[in-house]
N, C-alpha and C. Protein backbone atom coordinates (compact mmCIF):
# COMPACT_ATOMS: atom_id res chain seq x y z
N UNK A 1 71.21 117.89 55.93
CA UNK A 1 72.10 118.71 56.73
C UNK A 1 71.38 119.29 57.94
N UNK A 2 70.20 118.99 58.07
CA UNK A 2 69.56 119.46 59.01
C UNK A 2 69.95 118.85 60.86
N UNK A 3 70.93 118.18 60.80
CA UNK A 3 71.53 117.23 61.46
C UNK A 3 72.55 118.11 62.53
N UNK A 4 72.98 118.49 61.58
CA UNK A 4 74.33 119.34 61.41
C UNK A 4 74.43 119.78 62.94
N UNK A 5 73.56 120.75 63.27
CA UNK A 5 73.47 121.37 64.38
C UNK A 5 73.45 120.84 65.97
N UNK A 6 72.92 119.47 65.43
CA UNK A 6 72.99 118.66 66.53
C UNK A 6 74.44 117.87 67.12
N UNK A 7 74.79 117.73 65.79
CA UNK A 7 76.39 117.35 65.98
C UNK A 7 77.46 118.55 66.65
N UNK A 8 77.06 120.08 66.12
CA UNK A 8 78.01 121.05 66.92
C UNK A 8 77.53 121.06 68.26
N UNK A 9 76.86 120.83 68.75
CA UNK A 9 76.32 121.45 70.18
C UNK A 9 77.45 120.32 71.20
N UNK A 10 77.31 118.64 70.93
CA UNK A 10 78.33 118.39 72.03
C UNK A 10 79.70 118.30 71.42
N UNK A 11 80.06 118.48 70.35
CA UNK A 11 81.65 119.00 69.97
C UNK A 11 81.90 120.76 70.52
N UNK A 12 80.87 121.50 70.78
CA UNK A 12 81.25 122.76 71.30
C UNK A 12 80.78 122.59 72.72
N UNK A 13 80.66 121.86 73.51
CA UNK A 13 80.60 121.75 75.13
C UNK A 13 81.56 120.96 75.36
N UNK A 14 82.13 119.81 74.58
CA UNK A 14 83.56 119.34 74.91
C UNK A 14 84.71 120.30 74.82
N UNK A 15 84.60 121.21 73.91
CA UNK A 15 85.60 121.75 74.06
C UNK A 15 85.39 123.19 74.76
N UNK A 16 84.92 123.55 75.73
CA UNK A 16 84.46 124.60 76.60
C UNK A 16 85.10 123.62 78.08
N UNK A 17 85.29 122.57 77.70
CA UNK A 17 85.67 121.85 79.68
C UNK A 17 86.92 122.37 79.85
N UNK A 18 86.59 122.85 81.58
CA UNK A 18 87.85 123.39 82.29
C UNK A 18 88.58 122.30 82.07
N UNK A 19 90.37 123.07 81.62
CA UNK A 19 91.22 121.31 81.89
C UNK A 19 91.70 121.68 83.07
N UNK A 20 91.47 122.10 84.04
CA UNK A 20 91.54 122.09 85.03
C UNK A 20 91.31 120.79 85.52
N UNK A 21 89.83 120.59 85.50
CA UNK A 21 89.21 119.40 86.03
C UNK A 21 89.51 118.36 85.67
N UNK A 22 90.40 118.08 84.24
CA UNK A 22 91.22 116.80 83.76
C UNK A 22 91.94 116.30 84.65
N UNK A 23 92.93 117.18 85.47
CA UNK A 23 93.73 116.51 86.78
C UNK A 23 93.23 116.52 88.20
N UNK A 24 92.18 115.51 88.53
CA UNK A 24 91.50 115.86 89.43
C UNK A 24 91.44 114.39 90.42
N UNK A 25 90.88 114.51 91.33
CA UNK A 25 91.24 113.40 92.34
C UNK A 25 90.91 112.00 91.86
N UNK A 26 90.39 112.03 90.35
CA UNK A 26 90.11 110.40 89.74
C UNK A 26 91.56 109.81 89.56
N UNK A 27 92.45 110.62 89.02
CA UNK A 27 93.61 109.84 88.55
C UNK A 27 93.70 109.66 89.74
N UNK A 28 94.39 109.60 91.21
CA UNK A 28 94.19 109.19 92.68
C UNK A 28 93.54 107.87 92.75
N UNK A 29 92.03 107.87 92.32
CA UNK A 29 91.37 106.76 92.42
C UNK A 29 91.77 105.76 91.28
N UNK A 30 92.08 106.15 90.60
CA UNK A 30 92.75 105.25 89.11
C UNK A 30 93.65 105.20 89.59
N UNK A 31 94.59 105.13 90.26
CA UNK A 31 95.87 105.02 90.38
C UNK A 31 96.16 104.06 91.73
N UNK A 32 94.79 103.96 92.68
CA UNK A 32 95.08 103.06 93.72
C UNK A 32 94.13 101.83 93.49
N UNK A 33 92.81 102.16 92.27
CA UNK A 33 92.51 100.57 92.03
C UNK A 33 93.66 100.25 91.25
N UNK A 34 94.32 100.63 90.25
CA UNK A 34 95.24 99.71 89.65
C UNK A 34 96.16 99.23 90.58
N UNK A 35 96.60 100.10 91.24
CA UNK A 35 97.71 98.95 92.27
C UNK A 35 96.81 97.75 93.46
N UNK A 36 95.92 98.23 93.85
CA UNK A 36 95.27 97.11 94.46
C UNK A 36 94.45 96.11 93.66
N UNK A 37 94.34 96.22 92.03
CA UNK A 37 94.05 95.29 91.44
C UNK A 37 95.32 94.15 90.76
N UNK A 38 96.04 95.33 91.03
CA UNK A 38 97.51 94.48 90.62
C UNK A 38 97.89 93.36 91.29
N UNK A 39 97.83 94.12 92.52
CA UNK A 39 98.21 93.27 93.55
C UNK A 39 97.66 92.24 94.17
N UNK A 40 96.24 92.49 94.04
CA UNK A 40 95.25 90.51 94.27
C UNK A 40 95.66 90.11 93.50
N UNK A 41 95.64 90.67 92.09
CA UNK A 41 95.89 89.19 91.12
C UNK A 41 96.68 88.33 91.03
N UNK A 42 98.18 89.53 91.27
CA UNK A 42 99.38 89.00 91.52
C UNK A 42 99.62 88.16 92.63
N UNK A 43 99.20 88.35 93.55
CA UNK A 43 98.81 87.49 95.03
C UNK A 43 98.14 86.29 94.55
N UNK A 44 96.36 86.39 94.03
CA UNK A 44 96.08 85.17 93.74
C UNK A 44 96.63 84.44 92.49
N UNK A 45 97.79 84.59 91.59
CA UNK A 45 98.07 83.86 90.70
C UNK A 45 99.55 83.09 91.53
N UNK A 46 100.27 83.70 92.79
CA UNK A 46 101.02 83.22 93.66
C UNK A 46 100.65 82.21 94.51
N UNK A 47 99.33 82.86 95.06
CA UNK A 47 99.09 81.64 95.70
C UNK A 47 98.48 80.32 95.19
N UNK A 48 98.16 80.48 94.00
CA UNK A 48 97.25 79.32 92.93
C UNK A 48 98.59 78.33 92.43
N UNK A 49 99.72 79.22 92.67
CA UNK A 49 101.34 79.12 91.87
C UNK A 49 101.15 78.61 90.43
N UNK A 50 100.44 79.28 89.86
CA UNK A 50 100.24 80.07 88.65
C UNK A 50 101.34 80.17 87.98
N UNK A 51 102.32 81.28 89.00
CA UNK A 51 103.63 82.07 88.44
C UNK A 51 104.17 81.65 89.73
N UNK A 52 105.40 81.52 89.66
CA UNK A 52 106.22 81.52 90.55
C UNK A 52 106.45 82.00 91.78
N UNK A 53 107.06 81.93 92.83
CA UNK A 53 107.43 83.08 94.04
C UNK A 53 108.55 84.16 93.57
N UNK A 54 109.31 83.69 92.91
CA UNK A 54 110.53 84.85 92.20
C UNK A 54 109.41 85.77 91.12
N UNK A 55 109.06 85.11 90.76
CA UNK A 55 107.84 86.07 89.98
C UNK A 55 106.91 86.79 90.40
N UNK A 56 106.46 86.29 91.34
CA UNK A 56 105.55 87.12 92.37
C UNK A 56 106.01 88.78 93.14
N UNK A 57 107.09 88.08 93.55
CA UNK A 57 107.68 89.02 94.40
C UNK A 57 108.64 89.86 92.91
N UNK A 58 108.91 89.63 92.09
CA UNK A 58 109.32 90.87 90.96
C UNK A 58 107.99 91.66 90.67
N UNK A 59 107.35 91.23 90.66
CA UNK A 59 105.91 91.53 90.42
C UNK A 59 104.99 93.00 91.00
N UNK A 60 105.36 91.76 92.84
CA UNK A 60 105.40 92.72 93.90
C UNK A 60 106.24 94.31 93.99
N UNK A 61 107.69 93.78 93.98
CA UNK A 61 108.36 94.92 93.84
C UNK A 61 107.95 96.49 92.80
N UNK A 62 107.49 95.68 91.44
CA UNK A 62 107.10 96.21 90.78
C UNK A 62 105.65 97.66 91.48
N UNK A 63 104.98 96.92 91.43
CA UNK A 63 103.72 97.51 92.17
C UNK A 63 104.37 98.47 93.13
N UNK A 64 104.51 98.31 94.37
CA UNK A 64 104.78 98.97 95.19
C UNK A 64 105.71 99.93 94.73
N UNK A 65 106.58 99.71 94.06
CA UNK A 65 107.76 101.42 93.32
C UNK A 65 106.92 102.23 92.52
N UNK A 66 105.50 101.48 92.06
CA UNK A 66 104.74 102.49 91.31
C UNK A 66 103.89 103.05 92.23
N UNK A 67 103.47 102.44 93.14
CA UNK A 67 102.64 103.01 94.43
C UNK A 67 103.13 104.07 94.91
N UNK A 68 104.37 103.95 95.54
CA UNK A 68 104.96 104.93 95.83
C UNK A 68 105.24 106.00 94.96
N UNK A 69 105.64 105.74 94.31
CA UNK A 69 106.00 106.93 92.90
C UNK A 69 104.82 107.49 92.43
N UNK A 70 103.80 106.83 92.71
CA UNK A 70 102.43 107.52 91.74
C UNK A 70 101.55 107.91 93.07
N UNK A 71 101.36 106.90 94.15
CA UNK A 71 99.92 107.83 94.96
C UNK A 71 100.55 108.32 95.67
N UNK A 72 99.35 109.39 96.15
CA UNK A 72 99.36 110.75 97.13
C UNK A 72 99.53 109.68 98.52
N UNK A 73 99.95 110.52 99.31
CA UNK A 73 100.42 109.64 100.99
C UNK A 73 98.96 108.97 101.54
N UNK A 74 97.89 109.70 101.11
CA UNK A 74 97.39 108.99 101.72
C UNK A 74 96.75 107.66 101.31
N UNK A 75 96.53 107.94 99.57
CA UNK A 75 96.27 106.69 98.94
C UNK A 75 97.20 105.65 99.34
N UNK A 76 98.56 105.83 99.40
CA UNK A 76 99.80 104.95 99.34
C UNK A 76 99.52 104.47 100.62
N UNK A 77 99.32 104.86 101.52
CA UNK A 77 99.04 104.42 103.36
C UNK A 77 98.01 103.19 103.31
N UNK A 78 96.70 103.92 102.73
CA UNK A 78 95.64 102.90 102.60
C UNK A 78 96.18 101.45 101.42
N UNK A 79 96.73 101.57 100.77
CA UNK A 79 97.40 100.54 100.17
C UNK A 79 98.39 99.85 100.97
N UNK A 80 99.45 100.38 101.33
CA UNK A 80 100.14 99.47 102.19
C UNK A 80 99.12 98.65 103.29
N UNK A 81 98.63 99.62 103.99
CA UNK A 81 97.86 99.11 104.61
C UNK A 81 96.61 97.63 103.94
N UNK A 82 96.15 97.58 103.24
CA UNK A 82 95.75 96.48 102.17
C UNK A 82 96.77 95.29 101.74
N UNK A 83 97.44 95.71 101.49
CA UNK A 83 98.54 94.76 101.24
C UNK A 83 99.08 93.91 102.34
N UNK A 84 99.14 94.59 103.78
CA UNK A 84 99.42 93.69 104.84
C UNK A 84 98.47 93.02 105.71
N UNK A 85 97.31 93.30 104.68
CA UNK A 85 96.46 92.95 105.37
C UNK A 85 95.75 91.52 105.33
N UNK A 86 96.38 91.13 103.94
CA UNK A 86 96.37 90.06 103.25
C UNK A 86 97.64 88.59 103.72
N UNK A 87 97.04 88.16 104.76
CA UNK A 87 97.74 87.18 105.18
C UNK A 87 98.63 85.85 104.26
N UNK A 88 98.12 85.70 103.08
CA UNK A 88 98.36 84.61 101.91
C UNK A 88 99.36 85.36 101.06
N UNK A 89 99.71 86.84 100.92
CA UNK A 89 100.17 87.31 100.17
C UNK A 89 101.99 87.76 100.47
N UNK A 90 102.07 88.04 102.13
CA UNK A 90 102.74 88.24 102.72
C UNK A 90 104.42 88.15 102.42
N UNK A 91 104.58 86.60 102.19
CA UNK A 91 105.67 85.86 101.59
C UNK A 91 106.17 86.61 100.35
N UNK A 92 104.59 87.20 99.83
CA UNK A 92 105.53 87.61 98.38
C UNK A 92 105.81 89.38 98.44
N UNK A 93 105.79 90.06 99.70
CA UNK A 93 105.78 91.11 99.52
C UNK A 93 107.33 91.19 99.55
N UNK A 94 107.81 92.47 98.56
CA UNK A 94 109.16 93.06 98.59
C UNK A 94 109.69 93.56 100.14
């Protein structure tokens, strides 16, 4: 049992964290790699035609209503902006 003590010390500093800091500008960054990871893949499995163009572009649609709905203006800007920036992908944007 001499153990013991070592085990309370980081179960009592986890639970001392501000949850403040739980909602903090990562979900932002989590929230614009997933749509810009969404969106190459979805792009390169379109242009490979992998999946379809009706598929692509449901796909597309998809992404972008969560973009919008989920990032802050400016994440969402720099994404659009990414997205048109991608010449091969174009065809399949909503």
């Amino acid at each position: 049992m001499k153990k013991s003590p070592f085990l309370l010390l980081p179960l009592t500093l986890l639970l001392t964290i501000n949850p403040s800091l739980a909602n903090s500008n990562e979900d932002n960054w989590f929230d614009f790699g997933f749509t810009t990871g969404a969106f190459s893949q979805t792009c390169s499995l379109a242009v490979d035609k992998v999946i379809s163009k009706k598929d692509a572009r449901e796909e597309m649609e998809f992404i972008f209503d969560y973009a919008k709905k989920d990032l802050d203006k400016d994440f969402y800007d720099s994404f659009i902006e990414f997205a048109y920036e991608e010449k091969d992908c174009i065809k399949f944007l909503p």
